[in-house]
PDB file of N, CA and C in Angstrom:
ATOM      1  N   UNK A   1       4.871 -31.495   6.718  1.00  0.00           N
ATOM      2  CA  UNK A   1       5.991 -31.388   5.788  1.00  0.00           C
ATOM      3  C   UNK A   1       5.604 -31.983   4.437  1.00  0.00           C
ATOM      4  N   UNK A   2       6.145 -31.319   3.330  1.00  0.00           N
ATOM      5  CA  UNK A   2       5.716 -31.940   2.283  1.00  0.00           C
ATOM      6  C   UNK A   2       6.771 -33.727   1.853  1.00  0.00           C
ATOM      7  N   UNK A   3       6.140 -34.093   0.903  1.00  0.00           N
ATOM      8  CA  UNK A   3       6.436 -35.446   0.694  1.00  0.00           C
ATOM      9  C   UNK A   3       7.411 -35.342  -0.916  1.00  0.00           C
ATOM     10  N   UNK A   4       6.795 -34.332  -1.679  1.00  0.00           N
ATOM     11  CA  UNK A   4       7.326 -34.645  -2.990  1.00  0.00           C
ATOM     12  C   UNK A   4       8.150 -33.399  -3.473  1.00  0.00           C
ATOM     13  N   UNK A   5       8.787 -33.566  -4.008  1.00  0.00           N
ATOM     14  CA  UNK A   5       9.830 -32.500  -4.980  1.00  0.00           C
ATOM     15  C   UNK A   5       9.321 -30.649  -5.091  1.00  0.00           C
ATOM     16  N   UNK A   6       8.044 -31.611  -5.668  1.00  0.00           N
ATOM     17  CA  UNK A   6       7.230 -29.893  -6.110  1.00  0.00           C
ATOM     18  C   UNK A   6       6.712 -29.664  -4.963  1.00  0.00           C
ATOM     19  N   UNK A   7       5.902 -29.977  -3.981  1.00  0.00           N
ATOM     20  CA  UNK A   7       5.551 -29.639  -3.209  1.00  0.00           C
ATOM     21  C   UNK A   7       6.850 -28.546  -2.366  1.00  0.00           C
ATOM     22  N   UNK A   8       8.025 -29.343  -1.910  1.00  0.00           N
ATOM     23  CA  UNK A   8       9.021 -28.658  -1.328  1.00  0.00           C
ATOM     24  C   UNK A   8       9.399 -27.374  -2.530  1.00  0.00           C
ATOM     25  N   UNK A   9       9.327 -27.360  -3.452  1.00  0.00           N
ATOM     26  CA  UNK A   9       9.343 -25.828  -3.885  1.00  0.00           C
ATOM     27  C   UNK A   9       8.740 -24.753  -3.905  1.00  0.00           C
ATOM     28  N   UNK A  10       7.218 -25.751  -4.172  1.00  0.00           N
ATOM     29  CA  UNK A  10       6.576 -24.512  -3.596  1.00  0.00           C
ATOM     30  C   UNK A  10       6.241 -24.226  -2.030  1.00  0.00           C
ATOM     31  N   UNK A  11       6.609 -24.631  -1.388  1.00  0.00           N
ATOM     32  CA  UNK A  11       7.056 -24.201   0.160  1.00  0.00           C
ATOM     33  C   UNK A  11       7.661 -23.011  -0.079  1.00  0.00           C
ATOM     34  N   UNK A  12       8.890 -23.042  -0.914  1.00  0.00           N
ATOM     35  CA  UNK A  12       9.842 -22.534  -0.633  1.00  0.00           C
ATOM     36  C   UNK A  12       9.261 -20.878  -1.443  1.00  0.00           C
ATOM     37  N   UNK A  13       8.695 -21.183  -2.535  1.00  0.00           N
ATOM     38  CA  UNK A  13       7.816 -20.160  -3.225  1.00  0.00           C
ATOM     39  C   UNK A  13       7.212 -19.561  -2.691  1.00  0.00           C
ATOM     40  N   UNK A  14       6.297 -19.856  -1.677  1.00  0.00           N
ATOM     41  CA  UNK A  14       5.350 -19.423  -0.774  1.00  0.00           C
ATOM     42  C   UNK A  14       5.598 -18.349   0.110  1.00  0.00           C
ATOM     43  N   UNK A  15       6.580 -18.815   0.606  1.00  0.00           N
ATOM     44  CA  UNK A  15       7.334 -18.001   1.715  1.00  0.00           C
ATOM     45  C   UNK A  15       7.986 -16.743   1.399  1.00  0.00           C
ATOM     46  N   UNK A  16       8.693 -17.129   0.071  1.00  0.00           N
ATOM     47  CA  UNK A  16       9.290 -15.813  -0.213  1.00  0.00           C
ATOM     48  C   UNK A  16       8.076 -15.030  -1.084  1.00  0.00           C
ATOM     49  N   UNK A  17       7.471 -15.145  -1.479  1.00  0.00           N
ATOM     50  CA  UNK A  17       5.694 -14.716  -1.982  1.00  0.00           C
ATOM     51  C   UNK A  17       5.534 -13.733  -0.997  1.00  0.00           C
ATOM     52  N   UNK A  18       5.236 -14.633   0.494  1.00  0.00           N
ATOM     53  CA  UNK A  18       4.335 -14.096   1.397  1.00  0.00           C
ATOM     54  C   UNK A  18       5.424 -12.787   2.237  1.00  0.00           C
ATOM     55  N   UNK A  19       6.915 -12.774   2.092  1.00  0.00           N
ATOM     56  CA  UNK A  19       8.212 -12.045   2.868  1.00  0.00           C
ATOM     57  C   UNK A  19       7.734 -10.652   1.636  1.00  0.00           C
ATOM     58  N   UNK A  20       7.690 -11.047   0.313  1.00  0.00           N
ATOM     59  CA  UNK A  20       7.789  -9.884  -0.761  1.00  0.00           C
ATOM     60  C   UNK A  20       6.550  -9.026  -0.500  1.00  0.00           C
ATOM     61  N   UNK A  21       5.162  -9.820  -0.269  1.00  0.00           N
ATOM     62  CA  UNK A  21       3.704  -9.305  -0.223  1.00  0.00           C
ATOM     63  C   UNK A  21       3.655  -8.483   0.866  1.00  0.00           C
ATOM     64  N   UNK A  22       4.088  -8.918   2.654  1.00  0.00           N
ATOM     65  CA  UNK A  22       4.176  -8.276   3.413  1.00  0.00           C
ATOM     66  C   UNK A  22       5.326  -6.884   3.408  1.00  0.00           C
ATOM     67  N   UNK A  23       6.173  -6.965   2.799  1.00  0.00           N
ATOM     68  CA  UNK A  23       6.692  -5.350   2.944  1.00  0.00           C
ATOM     69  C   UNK A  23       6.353  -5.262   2.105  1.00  0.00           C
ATOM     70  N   UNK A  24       5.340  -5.084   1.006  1.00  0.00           N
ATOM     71  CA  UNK A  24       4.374  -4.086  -0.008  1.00  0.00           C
ATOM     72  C   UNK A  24       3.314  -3.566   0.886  1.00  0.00           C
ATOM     73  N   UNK A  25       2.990  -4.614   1.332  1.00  0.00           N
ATOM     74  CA  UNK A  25       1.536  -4.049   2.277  1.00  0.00           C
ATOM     75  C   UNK A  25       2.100  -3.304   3.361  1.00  0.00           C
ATOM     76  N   UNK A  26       3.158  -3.460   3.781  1.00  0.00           N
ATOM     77  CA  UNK A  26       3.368  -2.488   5.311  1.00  0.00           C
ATOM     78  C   UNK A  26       4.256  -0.941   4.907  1.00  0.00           C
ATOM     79  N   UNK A  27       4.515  -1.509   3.480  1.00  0.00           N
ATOM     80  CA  UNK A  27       5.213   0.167   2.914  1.00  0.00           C
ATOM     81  C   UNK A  27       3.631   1.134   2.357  1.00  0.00           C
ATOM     82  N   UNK A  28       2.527   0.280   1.935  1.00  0.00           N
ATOM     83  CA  UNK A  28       1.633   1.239   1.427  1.00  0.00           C
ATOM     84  C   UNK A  28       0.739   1.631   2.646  1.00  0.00           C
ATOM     85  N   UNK A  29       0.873   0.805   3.874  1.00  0.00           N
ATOM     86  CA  UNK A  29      -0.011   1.122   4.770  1.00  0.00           C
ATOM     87  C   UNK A  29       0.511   2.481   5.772  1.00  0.00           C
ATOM     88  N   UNK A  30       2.337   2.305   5.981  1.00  0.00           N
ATOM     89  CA  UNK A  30       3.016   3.489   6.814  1.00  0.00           C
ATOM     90  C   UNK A  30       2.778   4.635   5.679  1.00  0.00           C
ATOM     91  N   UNK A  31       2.463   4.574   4.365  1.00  0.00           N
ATOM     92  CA  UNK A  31       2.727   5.730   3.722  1.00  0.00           C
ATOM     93  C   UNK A  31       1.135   6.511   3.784  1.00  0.00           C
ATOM     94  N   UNK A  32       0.061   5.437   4.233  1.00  0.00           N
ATOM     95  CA  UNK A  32      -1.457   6.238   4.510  1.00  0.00           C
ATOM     96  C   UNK A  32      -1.150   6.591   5.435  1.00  0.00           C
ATOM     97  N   UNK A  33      -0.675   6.022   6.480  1.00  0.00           N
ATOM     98  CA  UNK A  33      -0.139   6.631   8.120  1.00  0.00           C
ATOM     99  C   UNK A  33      -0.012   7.503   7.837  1.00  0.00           C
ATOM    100  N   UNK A  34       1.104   8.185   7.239  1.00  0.00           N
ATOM    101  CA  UNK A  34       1.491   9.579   7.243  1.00  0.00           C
ATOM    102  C   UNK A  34       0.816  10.392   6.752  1.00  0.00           C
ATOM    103  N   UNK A  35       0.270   9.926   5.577  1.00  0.00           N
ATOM    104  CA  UNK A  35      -0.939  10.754   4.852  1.00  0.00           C
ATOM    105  C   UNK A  35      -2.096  11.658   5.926  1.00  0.00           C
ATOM    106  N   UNK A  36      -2.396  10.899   7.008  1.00  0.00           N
ATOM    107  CA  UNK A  36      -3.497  10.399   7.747  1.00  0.00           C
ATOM    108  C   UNK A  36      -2.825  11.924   9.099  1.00  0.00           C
ATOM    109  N   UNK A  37      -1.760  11.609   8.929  1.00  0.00           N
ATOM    110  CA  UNK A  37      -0.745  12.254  10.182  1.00  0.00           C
ATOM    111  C   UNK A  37      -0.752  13.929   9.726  1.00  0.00           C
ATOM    112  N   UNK A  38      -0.417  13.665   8.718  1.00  0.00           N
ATOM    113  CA  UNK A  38      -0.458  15.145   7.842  1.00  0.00           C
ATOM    114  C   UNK A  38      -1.686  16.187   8.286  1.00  0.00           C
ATOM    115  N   UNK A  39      -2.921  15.165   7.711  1.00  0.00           N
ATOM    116  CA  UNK A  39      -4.167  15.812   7.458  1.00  0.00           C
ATOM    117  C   UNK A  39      -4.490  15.838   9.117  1.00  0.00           C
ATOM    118  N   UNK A  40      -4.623  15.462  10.249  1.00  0.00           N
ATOM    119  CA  UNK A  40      -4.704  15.651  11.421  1.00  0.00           C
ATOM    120  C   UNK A  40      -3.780  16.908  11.830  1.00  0.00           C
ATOM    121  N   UNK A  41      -2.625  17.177  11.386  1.00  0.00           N
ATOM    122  CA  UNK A  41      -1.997  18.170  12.024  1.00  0.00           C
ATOM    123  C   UNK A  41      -2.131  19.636  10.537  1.00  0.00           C
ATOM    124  N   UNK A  42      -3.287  19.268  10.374  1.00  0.00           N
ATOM    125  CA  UNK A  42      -4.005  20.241   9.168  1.00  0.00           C
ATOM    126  C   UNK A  42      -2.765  21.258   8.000  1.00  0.00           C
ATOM    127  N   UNK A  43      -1.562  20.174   8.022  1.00  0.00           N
ATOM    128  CA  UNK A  43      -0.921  21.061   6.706  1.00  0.00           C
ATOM    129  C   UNK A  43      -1.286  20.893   5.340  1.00  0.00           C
ATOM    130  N   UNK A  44      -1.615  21.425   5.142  1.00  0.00           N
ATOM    131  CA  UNK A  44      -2.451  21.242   3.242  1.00  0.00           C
ATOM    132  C   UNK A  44      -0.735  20.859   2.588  1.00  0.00           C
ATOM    133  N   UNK A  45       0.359  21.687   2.580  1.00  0.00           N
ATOM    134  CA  UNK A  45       1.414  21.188   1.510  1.00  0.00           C
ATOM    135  C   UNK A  45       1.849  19.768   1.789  1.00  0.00           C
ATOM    136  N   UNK A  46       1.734  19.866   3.498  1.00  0.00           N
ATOM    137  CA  UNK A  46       2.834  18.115   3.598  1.00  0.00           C
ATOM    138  C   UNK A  46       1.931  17.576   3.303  1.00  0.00           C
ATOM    139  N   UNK A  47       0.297  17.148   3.378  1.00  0.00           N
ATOM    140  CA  UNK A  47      -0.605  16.156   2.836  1.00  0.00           C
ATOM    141  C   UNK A  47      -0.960  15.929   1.349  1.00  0.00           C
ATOM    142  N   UNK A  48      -0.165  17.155   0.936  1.00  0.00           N
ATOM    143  CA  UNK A  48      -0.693  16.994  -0.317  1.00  0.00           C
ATOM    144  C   UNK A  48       0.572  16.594  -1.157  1.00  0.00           C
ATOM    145  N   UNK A  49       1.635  16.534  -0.467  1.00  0.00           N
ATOM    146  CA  UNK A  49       3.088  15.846  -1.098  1.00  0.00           C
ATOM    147  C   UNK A  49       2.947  14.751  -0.785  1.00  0.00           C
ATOM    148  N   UNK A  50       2.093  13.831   0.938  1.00  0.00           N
ATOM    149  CA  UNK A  50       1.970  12.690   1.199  1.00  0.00           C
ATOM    150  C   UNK A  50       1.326  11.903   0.327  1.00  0.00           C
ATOM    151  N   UNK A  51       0.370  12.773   0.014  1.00  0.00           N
ATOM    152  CA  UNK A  51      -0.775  11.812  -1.060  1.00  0.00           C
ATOM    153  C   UNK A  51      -0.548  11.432  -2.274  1.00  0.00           C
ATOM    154  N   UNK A  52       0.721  12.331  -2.930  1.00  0.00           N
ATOM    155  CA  UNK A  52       1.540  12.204  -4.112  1.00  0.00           C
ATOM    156  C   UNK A  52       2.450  11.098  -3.542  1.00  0.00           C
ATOM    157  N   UNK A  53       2.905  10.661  -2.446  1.00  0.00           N
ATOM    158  CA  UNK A  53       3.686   9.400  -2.003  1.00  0.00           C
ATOM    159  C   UNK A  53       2.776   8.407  -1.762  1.00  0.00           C
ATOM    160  N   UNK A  54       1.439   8.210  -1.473  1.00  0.00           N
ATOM    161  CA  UNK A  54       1.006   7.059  -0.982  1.00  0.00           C
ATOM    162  C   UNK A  54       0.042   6.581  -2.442  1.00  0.00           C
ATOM    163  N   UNK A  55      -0.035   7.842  -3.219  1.00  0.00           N
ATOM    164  CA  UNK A  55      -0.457   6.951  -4.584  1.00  0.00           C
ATOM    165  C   UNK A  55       0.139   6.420  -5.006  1.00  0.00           C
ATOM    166  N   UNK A  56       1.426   7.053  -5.401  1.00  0.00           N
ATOM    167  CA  UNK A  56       2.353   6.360  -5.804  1.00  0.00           C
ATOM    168  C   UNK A  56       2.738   4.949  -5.380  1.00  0.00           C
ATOM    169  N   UNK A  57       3.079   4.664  -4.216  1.00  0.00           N
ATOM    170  CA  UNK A  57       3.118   3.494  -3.613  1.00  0.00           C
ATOM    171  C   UNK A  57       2.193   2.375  -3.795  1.00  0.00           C
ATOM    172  N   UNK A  58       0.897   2.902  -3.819  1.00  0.00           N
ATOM    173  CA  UNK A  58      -0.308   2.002  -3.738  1.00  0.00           C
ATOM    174  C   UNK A  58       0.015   1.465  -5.621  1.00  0.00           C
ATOM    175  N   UNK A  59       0.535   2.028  -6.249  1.00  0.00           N
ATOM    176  CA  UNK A  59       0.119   2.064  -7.934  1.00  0.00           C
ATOM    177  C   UNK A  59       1.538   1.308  -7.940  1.00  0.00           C
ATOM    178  N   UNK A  60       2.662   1.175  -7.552  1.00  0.00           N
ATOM    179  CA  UNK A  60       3.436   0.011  -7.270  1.00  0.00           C
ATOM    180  C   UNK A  60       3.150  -1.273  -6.971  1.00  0.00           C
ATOM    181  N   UNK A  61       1.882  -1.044  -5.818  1.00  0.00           N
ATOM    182  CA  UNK A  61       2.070  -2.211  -5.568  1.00  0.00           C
ATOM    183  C   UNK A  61       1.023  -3.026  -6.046  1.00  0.00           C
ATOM    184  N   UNK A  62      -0.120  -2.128  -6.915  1.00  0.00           N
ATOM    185  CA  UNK A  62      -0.533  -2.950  -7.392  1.00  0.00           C
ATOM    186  C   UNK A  62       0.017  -3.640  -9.388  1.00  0.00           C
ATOM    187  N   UNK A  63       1.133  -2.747  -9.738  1.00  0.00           N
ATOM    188  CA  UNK A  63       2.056  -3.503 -10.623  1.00  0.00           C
ATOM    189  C   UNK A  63       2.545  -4.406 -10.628  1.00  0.00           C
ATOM    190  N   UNK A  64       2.592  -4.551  -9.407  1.00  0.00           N
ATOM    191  CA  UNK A  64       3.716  -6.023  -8.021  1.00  0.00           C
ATOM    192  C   UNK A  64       2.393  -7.236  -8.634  1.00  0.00           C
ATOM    193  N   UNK A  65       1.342  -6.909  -8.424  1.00  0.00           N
ATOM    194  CA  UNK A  65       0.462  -7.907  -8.074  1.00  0.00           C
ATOM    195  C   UNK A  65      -0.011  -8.024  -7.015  1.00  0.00           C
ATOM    196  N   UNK A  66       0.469  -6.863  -5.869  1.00  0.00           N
ATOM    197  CA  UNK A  66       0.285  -7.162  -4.300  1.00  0.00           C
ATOM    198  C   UNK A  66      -1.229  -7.161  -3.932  1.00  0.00           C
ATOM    199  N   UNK A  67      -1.809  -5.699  -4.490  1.00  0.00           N
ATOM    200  CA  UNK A  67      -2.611  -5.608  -4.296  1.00  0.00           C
ATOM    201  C   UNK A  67      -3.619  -4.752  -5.212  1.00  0.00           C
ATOM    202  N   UNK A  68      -5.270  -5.583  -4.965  1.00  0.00           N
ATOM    203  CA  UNK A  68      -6.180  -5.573  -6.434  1.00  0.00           C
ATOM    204  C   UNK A  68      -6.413  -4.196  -6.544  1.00  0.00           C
ATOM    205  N   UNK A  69      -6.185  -3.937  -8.276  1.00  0.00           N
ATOM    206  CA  UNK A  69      -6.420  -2.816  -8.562  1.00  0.00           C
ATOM    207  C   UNK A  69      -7.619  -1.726  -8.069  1.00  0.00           C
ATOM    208  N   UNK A  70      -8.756  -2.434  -7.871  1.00  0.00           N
ATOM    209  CA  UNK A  70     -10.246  -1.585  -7.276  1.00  0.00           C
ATOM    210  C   UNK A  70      -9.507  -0.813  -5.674  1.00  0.00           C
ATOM    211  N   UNK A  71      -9.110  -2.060  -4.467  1.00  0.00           N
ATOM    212  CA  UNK A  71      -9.022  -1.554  -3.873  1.00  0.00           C
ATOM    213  C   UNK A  71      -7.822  -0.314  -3.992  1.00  0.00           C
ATOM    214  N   UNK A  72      -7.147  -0.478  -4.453  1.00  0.00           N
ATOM    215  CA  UNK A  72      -5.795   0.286  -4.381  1.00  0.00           C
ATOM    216  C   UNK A  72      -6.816   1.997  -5.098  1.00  0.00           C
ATOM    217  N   UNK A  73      -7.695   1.991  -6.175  1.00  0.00           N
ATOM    218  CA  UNK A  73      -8.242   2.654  -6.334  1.00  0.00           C
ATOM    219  C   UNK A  73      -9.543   3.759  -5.724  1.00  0.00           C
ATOM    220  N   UNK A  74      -9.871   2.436  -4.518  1.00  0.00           N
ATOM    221  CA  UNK A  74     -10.746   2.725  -3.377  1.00  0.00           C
ATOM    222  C   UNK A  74      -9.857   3.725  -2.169  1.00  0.00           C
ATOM    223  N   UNK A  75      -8.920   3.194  -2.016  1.00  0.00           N
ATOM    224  CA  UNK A  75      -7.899   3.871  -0.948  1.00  0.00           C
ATOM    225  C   UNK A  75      -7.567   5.103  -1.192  1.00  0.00           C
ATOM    226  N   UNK A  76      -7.267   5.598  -2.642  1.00  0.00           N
ATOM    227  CA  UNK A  76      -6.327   6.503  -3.335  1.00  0.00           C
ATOM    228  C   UNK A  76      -7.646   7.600  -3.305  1.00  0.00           C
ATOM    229  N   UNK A  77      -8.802   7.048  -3.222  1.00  0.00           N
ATOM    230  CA  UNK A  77     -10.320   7.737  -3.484  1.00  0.00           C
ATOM    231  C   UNK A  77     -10.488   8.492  -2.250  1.00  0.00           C
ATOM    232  N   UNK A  78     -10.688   7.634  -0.944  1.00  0.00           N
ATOM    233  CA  UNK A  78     -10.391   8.150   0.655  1.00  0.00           C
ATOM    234  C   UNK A  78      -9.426   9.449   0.841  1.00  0.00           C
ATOM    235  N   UNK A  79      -8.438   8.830   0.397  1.00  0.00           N
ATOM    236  CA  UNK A  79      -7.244   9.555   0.968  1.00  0.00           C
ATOM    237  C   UNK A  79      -7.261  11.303   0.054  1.00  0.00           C
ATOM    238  N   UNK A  80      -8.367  11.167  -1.218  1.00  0.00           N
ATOM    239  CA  UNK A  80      -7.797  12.381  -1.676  1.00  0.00           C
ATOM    240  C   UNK A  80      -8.955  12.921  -1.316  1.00  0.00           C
ATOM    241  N   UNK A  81      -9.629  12.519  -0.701  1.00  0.00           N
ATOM    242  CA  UNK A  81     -11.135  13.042  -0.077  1.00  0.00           C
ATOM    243  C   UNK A  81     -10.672  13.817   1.223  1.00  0.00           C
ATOM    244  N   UNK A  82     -10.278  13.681   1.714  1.00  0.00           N
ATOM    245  CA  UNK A  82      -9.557  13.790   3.099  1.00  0.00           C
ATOM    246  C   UNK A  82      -8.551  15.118   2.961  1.00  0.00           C
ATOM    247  N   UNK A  83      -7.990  15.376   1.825  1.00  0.00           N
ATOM    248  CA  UNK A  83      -6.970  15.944   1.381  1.00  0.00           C
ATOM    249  C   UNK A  83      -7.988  17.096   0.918  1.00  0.00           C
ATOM    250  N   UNK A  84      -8.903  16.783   0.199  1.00  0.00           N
ATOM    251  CA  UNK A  84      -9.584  17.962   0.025  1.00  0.00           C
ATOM    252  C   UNK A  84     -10.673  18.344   0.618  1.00  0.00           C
ATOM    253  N   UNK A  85     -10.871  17.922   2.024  1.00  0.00           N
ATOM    254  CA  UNK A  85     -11.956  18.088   2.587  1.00  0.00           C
ATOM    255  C   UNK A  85     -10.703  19.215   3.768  1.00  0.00           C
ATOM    256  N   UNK A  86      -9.374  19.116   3.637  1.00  0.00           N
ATOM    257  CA  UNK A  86      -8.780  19.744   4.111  1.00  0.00           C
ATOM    258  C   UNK A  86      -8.266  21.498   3.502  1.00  0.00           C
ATOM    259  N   UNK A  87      -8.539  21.225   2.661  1.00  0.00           N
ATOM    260  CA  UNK A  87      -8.561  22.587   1.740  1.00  0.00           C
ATOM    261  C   UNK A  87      -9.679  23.303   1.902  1.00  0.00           C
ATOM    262  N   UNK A  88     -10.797  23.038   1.900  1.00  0.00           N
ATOM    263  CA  UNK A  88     -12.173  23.481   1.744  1.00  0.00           C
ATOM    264  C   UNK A  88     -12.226  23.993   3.076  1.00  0.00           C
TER     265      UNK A  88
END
């Protein structure tokens, strides 16, 4: 337990930090899910509307601060690889 003033705030900072960070990360991760779901059941339109949702998401959250711009750029790289390895 903390001892001093600031310390107990940022407890309290922390927590709600870490409540805000985790549903960023579990909204950009269900939205590759689906991405992922799409391209397995080989529809080119729903994967390619998914991938317009999970960029999007990922480019939220790294506005948030959630998460670093490279990776969010690394992911968005995968996922449209996938998308067009499904077209081809």
């Amino acid at each position: 337990m903390p001892n001093k003033k600031s310390a107990k705030k940022r407890v309290l900072v922390t927590e709600r930090n870490r409540i805000y960070n985790r549903f960023w990360k579990t909204r950009c991760k269900n939205a590759v899910k689906k991405l992922l779901e799409a391209v397995a059941s080989k529809d080119l339109d729903l994967a390619t509307k998914r991938l317009n949702e999970a960029q999007g998401v990922l480019d939220k959250a790294v506005v948030k601060g959630v998460v670093h711009r490279n990776t969010a750029a690394r992911r968005k790289s995968n996922m449209a690889a996938k998308v067009k390895a499904l077209s081809a």
